[in-house]
PDB file of N, CA and C in Angstrom:
ATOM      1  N   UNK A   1     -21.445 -12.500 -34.335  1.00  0.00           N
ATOM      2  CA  UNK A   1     -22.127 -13.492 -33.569  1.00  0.00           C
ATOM      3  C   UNK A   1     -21.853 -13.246 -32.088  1.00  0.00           C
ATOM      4  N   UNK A   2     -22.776 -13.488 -31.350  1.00  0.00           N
ATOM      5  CA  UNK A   2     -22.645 -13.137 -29.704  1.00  0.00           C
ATOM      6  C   UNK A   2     -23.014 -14.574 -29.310  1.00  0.00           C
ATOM      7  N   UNK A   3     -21.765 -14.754 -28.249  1.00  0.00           N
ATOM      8  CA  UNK A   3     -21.531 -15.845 -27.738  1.00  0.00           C
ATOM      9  C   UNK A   3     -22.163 -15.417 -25.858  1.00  0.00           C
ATOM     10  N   UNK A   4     -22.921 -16.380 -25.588  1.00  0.00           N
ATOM     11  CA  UNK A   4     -23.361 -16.277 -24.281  1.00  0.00           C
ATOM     12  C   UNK A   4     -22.728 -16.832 -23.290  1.00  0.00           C
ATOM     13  N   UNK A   5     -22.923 -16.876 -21.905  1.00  0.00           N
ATOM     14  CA  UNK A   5     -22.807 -17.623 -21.024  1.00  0.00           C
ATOM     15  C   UNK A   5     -23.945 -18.328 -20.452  1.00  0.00           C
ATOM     16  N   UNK A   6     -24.163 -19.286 -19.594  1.00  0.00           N
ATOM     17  CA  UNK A   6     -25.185 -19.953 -18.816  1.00  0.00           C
ATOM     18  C   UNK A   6     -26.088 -19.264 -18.136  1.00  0.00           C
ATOM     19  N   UNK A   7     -25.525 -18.291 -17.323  1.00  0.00           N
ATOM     20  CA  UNK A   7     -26.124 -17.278 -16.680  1.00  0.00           C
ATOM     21  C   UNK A   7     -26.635 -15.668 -17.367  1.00  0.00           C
ATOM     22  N   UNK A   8     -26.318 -15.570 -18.921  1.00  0.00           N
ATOM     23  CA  UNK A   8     -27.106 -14.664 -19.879  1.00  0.00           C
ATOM     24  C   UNK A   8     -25.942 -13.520 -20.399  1.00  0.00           C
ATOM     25  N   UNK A   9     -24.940 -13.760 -19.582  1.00  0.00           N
ATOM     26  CA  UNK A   9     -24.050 -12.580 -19.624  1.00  0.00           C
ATOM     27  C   UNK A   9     -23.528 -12.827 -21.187  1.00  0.00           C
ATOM     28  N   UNK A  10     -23.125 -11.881 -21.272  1.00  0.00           N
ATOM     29  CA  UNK A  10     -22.388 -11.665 -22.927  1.00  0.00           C
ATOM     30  C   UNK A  10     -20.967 -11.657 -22.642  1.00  0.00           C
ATOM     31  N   UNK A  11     -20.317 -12.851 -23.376  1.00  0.00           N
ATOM     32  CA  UNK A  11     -18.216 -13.273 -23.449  1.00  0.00           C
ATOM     33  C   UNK A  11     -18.161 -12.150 -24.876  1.00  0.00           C
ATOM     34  N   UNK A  12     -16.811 -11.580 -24.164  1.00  0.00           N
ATOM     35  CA  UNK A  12     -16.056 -11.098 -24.859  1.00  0.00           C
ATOM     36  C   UNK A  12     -15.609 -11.678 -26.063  1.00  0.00           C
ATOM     37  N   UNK A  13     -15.411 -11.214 -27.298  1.00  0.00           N
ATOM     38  CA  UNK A  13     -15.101 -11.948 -28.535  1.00  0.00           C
ATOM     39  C   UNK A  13     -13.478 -11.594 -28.508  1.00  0.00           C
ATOM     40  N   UNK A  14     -12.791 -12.178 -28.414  1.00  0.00           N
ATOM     41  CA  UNK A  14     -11.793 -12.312 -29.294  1.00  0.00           C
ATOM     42  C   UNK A  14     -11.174 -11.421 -30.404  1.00  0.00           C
ATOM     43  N   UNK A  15     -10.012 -10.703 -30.814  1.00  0.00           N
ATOM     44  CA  UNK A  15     -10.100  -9.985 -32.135  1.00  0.00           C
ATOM     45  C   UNK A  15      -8.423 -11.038 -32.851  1.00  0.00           C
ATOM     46  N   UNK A  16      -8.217 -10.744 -33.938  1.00  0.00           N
ATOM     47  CA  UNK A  16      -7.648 -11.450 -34.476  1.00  0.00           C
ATOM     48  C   UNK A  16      -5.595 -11.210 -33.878  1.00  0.00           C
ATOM     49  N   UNK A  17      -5.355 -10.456 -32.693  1.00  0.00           N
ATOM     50  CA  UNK A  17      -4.020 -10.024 -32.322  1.00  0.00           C
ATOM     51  C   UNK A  17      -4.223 -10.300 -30.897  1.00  0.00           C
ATOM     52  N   UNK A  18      -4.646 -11.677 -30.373  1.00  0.00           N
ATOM     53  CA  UNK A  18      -4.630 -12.556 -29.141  1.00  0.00           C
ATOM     54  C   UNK A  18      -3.606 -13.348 -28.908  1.00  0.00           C
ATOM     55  N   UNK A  19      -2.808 -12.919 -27.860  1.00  0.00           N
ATOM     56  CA  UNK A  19      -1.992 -14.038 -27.777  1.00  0.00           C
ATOM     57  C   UNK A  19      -2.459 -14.307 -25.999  1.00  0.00           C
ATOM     58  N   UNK A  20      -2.967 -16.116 -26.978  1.00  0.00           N
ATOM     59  CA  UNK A  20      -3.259 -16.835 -25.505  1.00  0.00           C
ATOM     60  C   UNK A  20      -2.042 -17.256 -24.608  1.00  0.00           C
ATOM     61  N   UNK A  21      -2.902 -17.292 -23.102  1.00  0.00           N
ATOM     62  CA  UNK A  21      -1.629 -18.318 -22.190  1.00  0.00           C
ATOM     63  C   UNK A  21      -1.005 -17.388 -21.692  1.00  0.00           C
ATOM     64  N   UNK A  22      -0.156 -17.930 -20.958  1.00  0.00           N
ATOM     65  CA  UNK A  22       1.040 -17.064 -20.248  1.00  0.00           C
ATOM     66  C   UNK A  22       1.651 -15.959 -20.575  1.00  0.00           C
ATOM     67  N   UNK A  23       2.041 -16.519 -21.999  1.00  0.00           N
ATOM     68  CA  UNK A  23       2.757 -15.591 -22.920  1.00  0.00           C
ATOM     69  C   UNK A  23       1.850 -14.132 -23.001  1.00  0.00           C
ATOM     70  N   UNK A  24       0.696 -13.938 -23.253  1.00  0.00           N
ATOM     71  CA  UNK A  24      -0.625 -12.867 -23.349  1.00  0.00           C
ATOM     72  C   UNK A  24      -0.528 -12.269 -21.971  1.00  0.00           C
ATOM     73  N   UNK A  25      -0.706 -12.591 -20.832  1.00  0.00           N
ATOM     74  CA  UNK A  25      -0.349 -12.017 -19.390  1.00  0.00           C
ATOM     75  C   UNK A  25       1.050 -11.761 -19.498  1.00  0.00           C
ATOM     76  N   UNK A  26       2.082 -12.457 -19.309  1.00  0.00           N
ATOM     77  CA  UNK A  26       3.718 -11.431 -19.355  1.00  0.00           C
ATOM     78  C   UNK A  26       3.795 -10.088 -20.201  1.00  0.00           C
ATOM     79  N   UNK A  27       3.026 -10.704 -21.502  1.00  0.00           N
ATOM     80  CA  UNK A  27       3.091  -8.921 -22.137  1.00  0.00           C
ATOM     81  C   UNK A  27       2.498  -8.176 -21.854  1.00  0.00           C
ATOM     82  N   UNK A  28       1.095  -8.235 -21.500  1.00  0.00           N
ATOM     83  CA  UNK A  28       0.181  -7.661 -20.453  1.00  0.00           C
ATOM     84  C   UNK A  28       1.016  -6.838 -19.690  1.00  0.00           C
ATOM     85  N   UNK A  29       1.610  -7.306 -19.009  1.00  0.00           N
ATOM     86  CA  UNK A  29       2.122  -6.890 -17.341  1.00  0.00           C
ATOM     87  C   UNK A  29       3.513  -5.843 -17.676  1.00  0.00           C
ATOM     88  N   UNK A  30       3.705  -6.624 -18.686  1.00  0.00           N
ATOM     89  CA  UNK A  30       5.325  -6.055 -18.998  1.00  0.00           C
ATOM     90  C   UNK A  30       5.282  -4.727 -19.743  1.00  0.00           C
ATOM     91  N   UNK A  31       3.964  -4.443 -20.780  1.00  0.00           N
ATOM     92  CA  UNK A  31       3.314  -3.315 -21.533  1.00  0.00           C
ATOM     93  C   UNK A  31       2.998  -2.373 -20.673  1.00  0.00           C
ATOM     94  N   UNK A  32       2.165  -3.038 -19.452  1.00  0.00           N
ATOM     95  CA  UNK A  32       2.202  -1.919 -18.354  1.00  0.00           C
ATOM     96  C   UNK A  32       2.590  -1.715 -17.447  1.00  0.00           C
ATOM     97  N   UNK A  33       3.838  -2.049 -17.183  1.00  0.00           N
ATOM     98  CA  UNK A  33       5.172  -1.784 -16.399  1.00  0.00           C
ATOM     99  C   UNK A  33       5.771  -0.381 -16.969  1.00  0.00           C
ATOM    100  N   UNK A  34       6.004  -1.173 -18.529  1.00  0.00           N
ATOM    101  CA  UNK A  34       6.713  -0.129 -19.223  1.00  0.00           C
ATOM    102  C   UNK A  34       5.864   1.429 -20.069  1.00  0.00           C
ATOM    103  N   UNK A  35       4.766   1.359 -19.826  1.00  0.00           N
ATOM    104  CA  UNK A  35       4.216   2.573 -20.115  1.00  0.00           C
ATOM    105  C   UNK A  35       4.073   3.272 -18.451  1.00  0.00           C
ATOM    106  N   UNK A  36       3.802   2.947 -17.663  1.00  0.00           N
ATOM    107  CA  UNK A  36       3.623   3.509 -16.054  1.00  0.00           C
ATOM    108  C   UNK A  36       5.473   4.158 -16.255  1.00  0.00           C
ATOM    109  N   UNK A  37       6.006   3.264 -16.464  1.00  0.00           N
ATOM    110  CA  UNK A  37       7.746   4.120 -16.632  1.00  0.00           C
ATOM    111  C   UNK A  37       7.422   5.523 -17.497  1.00  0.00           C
ATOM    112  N   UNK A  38       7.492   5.279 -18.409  1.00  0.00           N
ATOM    113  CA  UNK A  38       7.544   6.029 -19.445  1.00  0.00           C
ATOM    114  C   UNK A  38       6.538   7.433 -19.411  1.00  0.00           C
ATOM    115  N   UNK A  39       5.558   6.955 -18.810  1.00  0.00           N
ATOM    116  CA  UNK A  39       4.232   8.151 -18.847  1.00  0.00           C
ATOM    117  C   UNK A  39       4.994   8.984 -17.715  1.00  0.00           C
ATOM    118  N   UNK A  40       5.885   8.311 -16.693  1.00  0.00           N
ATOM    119  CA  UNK A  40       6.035   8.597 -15.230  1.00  0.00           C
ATOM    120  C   UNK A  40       7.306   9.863 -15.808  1.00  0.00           C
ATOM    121  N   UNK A  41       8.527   9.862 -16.316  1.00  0.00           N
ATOM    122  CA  UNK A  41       9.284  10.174 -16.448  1.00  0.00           C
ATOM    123  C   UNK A  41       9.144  11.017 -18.204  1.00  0.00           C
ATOM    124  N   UNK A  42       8.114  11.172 -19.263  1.00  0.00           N
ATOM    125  CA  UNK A  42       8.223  11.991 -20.031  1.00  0.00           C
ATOM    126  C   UNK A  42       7.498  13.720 -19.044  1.00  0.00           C
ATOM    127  N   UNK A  43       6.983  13.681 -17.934  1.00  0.00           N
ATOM    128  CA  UNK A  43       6.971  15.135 -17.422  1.00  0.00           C
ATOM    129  C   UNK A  43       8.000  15.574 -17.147  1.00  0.00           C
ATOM    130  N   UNK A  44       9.369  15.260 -16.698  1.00  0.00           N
ATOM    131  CA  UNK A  44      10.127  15.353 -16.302  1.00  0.00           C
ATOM    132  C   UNK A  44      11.292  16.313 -17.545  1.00  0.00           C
ATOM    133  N   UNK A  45      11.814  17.510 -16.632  1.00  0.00           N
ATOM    134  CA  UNK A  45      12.673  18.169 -17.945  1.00  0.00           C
ATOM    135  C   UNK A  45      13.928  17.320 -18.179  1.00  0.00           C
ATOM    136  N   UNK A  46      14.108  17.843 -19.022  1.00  0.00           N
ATOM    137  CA  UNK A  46      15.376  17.276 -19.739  1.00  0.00           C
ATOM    138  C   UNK A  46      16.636  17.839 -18.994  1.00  0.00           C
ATOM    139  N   UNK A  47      16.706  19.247 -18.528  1.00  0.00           N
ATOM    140  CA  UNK A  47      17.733  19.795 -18.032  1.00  0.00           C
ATOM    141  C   UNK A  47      17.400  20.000 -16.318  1.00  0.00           C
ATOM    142  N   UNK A  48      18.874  20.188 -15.942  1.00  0.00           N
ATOM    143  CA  UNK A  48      18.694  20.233 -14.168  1.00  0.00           C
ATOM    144  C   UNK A  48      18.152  22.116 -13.669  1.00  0.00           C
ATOM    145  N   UNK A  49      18.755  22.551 -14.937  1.00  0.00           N
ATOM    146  CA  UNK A  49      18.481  24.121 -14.438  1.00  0.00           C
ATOM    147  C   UNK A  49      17.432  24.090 -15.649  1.00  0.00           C
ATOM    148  N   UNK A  50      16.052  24.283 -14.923  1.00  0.00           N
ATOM    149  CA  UNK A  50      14.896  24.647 -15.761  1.00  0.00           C
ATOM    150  C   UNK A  50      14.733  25.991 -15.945  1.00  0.00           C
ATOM    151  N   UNK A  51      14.640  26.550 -17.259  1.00  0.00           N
ATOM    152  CA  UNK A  51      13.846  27.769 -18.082  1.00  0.00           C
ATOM    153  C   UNK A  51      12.583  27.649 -18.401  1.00  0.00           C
ATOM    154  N   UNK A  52      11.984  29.081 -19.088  1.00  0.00           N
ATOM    155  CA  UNK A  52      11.220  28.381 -19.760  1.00  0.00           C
ATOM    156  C   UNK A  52      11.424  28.164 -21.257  1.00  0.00           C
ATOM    157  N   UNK A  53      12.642  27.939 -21.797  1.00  0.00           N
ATOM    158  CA  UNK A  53      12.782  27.834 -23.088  1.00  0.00           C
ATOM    159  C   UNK A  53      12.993  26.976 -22.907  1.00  0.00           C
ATOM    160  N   UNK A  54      13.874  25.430 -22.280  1.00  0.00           N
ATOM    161  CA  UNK A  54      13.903  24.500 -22.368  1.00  0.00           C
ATOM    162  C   UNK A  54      12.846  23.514 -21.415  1.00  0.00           C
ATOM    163  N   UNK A  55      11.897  23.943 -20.515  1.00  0.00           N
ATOM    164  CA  UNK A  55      10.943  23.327 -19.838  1.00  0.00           C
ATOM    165  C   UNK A  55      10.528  22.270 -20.715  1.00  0.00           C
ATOM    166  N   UNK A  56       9.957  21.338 -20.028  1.00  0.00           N
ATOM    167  CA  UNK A  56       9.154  19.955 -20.462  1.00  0.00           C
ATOM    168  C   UNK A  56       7.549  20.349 -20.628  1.00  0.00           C
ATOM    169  N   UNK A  57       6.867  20.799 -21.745  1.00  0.00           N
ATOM    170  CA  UNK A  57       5.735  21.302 -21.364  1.00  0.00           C
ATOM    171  C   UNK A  57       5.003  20.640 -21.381  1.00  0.00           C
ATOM    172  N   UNK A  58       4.944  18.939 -21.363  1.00  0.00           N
ATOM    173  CA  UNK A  58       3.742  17.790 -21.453  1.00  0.00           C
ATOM    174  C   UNK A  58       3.212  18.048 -20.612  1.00  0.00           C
ATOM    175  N   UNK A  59       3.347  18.583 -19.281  1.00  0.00           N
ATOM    176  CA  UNK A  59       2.119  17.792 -18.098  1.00  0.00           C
ATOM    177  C   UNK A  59       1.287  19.442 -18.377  1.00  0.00           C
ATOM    178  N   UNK A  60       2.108  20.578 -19.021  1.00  0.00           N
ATOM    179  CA  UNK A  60       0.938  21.519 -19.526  1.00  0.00           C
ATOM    180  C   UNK A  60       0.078  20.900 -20.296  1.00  0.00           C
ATOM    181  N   UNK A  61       0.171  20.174 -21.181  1.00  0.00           N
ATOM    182  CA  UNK A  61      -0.504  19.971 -22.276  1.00  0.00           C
ATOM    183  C   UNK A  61      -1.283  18.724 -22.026  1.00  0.00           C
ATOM    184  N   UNK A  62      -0.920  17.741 -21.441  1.00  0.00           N
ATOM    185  CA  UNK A  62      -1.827  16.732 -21.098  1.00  0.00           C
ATOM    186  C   UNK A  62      -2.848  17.371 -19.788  1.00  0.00           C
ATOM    187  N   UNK A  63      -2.560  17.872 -18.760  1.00  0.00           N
ATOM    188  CA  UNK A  63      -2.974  18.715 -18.453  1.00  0.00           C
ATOM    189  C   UNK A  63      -4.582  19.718 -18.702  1.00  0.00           C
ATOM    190  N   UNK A  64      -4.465  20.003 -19.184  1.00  0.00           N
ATOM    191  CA  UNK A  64      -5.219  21.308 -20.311  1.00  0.00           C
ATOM    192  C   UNK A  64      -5.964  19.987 -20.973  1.00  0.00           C
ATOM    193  N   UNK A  65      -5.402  18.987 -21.995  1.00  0.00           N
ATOM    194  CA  UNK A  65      -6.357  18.436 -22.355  1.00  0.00           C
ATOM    195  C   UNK A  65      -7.238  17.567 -21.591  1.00  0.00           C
ATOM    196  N   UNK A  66      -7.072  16.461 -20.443  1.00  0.00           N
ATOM    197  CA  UNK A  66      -7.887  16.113 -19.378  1.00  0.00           C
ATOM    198  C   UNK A  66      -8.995  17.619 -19.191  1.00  0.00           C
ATOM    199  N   UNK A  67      -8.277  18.346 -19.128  1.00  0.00           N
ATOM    200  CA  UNK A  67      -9.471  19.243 -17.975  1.00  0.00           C
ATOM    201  C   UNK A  67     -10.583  19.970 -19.342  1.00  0.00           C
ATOM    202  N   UNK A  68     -10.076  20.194 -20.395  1.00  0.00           N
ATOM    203  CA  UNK A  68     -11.095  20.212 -21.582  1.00  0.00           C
ATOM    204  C   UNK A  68     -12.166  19.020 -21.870  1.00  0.00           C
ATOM    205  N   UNK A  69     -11.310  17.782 -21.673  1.00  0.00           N
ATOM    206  CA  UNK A  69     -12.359  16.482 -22.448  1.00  0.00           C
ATOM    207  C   UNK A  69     -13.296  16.577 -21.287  1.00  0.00           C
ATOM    208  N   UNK A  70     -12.746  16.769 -19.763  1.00  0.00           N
ATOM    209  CA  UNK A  70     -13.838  16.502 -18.659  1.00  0.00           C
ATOM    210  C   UNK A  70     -14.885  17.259 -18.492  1.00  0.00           C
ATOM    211  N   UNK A  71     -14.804  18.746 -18.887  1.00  0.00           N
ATOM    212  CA  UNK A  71     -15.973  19.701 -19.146  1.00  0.00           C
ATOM    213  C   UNK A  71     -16.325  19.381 -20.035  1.00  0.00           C
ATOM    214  N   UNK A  72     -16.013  19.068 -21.543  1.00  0.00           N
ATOM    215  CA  UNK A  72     -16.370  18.322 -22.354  1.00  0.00           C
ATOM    216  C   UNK A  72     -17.426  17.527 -22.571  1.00  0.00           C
ATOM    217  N   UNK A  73     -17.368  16.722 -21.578  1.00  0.00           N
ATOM    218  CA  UNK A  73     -18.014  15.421 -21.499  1.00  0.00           C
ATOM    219  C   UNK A  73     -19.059  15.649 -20.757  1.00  0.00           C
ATOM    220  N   UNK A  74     -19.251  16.596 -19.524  1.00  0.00           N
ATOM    221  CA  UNK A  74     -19.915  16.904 -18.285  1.00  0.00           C
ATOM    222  C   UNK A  74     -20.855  17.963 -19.018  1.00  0.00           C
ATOM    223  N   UNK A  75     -20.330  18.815 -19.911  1.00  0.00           N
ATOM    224  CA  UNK A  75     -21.317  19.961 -20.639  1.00  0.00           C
ATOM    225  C   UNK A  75     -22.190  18.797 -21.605  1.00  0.00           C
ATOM    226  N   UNK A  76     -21.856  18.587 -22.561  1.00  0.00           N
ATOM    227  CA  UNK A  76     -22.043  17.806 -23.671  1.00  0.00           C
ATOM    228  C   UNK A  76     -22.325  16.428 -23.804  1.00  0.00           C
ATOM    229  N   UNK A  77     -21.396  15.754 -24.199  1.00  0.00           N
ATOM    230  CA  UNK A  77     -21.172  14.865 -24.564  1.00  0.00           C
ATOM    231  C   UNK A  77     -22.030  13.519 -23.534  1.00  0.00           C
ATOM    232  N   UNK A  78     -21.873  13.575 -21.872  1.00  0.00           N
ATOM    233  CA  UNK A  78     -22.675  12.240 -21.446  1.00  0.00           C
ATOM    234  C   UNK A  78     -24.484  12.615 -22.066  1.00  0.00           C
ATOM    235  N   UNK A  79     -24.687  13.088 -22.333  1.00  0.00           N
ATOM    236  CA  UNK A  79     -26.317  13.668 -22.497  1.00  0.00           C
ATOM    237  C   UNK A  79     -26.189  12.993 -24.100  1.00  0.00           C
ATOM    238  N   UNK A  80     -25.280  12.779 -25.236  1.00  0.00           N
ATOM    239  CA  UNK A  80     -25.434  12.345 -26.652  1.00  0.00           C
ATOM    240  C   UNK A  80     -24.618  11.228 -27.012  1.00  0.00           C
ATOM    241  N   UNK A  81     -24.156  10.739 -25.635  1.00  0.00           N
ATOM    242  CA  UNK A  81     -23.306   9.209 -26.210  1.00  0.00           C
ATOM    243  C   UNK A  81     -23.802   8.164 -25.888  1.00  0.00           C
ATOM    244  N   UNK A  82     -24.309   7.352 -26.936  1.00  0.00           N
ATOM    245  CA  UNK A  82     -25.195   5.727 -26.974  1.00  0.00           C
ATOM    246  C   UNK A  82     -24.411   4.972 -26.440  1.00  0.00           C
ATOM    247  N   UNK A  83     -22.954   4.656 -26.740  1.00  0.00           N
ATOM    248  CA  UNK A  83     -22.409   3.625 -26.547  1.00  0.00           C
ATOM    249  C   UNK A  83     -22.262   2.995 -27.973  1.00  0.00           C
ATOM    250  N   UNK A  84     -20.979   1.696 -27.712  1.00  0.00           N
ATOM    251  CA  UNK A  84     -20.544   1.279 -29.294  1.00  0.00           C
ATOM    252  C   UNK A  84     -22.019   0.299 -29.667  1.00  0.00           C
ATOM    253  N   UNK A  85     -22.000   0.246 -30.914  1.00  0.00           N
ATOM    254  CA  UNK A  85     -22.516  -0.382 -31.799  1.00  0.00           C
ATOM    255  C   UNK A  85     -22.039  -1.761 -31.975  1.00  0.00           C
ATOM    256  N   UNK A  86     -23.029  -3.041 -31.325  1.00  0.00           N
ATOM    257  CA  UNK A  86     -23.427  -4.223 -30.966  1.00  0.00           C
ATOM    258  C   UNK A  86     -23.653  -4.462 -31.884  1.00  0.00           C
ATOM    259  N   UNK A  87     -23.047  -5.594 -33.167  1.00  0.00           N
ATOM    260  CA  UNK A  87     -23.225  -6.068 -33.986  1.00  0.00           C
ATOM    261  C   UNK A  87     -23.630  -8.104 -33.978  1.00  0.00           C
ATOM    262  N   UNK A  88     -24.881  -8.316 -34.330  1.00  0.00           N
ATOM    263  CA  UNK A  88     -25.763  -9.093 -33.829  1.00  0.00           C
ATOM    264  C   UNK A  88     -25.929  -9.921 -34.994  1.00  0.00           C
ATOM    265  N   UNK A  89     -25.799 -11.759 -35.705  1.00  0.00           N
ATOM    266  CA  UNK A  89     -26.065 -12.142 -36.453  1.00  0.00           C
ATOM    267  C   UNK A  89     -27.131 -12.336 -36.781  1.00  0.00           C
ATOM    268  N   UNK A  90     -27.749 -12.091 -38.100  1.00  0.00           N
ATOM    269  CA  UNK A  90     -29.011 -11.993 -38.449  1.00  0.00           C
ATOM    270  C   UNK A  90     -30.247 -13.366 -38.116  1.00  0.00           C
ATOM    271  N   UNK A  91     -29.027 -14.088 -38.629  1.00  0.00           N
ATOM    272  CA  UNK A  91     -29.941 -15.382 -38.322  1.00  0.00           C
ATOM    273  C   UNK A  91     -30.112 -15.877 -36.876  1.00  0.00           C
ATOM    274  N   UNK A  92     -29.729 -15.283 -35.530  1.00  0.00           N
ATOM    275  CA  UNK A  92     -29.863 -15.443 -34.597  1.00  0.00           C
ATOM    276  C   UNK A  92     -30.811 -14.965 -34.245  1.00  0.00           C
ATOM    277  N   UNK A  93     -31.001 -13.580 -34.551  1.00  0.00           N
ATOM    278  CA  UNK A  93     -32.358 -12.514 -34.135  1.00  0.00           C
ATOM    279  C   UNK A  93     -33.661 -13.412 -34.556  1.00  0.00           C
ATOM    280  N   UNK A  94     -33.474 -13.795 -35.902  1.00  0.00           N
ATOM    281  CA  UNK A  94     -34.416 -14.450 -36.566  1.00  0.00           C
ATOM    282  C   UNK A  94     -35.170 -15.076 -35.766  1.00  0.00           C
ATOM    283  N   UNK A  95     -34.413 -16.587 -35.116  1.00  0.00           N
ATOM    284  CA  UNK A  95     -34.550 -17.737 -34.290  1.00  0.00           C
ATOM    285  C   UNK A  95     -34.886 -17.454 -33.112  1.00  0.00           C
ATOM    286  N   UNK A  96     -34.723 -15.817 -32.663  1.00  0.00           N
ATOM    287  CA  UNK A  96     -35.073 -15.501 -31.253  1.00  0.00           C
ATOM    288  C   UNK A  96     -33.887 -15.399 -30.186  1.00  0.00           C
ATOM    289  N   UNK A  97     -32.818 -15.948 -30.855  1.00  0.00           N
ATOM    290  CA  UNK A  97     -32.178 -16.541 -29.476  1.00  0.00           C
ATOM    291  C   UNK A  97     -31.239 -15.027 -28.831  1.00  0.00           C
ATOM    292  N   UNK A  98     -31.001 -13.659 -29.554  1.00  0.00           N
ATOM    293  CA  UNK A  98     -31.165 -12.611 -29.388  1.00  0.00           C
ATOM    294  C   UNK A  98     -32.104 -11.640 -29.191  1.00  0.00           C
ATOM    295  N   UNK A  99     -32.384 -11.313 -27.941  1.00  0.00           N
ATOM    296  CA  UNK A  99     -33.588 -10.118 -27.724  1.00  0.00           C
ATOM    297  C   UNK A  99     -33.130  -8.814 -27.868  1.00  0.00           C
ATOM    298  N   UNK A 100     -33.719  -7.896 -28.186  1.00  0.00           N
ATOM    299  CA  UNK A 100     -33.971  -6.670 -28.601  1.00  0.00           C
ATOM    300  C   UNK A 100     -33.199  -5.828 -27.518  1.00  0.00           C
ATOM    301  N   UNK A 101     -33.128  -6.330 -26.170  1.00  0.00           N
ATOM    302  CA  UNK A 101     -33.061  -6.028 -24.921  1.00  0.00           C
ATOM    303  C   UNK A 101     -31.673  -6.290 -25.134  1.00  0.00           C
ATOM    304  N   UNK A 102     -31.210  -7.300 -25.259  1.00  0.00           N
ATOM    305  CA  UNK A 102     -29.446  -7.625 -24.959  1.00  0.00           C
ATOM    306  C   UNK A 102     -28.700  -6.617 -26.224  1.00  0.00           C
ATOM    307  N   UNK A 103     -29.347  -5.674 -27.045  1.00  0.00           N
ATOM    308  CA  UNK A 103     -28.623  -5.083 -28.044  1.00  0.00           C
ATOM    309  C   UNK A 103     -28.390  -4.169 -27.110  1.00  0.00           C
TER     310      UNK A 103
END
């Protein structure tokens, strides 16, 4: 079911792992505190005297994959992607109160 606004726009639905209120923003903030840490400091080697047998090879590898998905996407992929699949109650279409246009 698609819930509207006054002005035509389409509200976000809800999925069933919402936590409203305050509590939903602190983890918010605090989830991405702690991944900006974490993303920040897994490039980083483990040892002070770097080899290459013990090197950190993530930012190779994340790396390499960014620059694949972006040709990727730039060769391919924007030219064959619709976008997700808008699921619309039947009996709304019926009644009209969904146009063809807002799918």
């Amino acid at each position: 079911m698609i819930s509207t606004t006054s002005d035509g726009m389409v509200r976000a639905t809800w999925g069933p792992w919402r936590i409203p209120g305050a509590l939903g923003i602190a983890n918010n903030i605090f989830a991405c505190m702690y991944l900006s840490f974490v993303f920040f400091f897994s490039f980083w080697p483990s040892f002070a005297e770097v080899t290459p047998a013990n090197m950190n090879w993530a930012i190779l590898v994340t790396g390499a994959i960014a620059l694949l998905s972006a040709i990727y996407y730039a060769l391919w992929a924007r030219k064959t992607y619709h976008g997700p699949v808008v699921e619309v109650d039947a009996e709304e279409r019926v009644r009209g109160q969904v146009s063809v246009t807002d799918l």
